[in-house]
Protein backbone atom coordinates (compact mmCIF):
# COMPACT_ATOMS: atom_id res chain seq x y z
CA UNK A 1 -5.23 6.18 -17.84
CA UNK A 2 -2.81 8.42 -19.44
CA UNK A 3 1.21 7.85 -17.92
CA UNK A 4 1.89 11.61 -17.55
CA UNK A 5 -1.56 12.21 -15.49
CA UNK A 6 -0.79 9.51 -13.94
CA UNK A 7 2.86 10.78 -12.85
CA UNK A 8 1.06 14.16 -12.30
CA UNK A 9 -1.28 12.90 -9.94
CA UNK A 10 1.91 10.59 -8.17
CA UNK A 11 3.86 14.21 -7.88
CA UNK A 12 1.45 16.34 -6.61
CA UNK A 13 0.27 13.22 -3.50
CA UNK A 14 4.06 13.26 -2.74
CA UNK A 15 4.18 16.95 -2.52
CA UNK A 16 1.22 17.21 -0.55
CA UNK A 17 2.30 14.88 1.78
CA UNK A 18 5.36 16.44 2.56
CA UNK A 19 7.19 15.15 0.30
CA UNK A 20 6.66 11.86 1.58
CA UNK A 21 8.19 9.47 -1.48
CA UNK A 22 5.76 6.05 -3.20
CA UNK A 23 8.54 3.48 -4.05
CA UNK A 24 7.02 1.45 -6.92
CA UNK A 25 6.36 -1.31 -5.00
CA UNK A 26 4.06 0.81 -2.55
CA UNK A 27 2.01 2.19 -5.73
CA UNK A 28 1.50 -1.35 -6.28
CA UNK A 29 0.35 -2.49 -3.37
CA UNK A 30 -2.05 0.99 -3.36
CA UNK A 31 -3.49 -0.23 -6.80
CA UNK A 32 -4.71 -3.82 -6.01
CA UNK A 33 -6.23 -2.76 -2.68
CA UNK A 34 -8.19 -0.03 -4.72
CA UNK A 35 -9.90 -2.29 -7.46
CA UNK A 36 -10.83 -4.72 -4.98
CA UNK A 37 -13.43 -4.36 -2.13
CA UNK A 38 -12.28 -7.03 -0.04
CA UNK A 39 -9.24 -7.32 1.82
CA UNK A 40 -6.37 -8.75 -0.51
CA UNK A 41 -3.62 -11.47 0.83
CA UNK A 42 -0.11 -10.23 0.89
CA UNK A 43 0.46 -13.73 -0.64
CA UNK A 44 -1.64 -12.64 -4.03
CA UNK A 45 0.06 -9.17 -4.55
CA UNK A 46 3.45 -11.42 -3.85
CA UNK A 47 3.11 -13.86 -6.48
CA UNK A 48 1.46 -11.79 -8.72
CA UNK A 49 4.15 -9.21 -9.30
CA UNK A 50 6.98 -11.82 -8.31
CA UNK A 51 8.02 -9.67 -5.04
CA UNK A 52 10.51 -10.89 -2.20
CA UNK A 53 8.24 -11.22 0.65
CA UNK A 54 10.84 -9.08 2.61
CA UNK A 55 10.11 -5.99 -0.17
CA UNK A 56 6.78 -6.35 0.72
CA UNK A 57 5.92 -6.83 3.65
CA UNK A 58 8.47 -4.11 4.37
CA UNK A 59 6.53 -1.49 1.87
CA UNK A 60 3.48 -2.95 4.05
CA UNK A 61 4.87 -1.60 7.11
CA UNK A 62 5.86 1.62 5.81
CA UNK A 63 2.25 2.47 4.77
CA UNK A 64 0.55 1.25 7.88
CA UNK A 65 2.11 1.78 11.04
CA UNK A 66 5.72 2.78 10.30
CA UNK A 67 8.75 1.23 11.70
CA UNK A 68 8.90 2.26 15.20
CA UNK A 69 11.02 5.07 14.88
CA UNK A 70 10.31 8.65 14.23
CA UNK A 71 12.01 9.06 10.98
CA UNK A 72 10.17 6.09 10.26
CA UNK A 73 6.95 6.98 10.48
CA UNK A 74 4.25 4.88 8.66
CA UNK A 75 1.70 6.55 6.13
CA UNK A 76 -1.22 5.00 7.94
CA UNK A 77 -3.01 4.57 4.42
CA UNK A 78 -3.50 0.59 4.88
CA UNK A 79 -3.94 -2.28 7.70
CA UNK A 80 -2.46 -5.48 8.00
CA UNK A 81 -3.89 -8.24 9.93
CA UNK A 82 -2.80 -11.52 10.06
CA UNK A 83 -5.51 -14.29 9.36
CA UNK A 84 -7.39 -16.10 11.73
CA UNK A 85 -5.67 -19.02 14.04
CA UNK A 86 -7.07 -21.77 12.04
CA UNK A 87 -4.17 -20.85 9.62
CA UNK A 88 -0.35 -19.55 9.14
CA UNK A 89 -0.35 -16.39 11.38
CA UNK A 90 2.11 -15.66 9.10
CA UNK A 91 0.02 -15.07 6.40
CA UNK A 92 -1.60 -11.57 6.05
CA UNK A 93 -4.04 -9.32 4.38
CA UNK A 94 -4.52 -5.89 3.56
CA UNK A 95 -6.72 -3.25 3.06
CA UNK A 96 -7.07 0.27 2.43
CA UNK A 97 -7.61 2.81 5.70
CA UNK A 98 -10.39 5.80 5.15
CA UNK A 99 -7.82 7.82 4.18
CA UNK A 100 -5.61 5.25 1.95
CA UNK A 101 -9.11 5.09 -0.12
CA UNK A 102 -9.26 8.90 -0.54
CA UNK A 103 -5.21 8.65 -1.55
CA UNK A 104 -6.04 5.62 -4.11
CA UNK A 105 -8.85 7.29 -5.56
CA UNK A 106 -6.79 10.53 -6.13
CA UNK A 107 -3.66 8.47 -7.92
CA UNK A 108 -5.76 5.91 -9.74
CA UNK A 109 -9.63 7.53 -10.43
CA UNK A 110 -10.60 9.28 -13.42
């Protein structure tokens, strides 16, 4: 992929979602729920890019639900579950909403 379509594609989702602005680490996040079919563990993304777990988990919020308030409205493009009692509840995975796939597909297909 080509930087500038890429950037072109970035400006024109923002736009179109009222200007709705994707930090970096949100674009991130977007990317390595696209190229995988599975839901992906916070954890992975985390020590792959060498994020605080704050930064993320925050950016997680922001495109699922939102923070609670309504200035704070979350993109609803993901979901995040935690794991299954057997381990760290803590512990979470991700994965892209119908609509996070269309948004993915837009910013990171041909």
């Amino acid at each position: 992929m080509i930087i500038s379509d890429f950037l072109m594609k970035l400006s024109d989702v923002q736009l179109e979602e009222k200007n709705r602005t994707l930090p970096v680490v949100q674009i991130i996040i977007m990317y390595e729920l696209w190229k995988s079919d599975v839901p992906v563990l916070l954890l992975d993304i985390q020590n792959k890019y060498n994020l605080e777990r704050y930064t993320l988990h925050r950016n997680c919020t922001m495109l699922s639900s939102g923070m609670g308030r309504k200035y704070r409205r979350g993109k609803g493009w993901i979901t995040k579950n935690s794991l299954s009692d057997k381990y760290d509840r803590r512990i979470k995975e991700t994965e892209l909403t119908p609509q996070g796939k269309r948004i993915a597909e837009r910013l990171f297909g041909v």
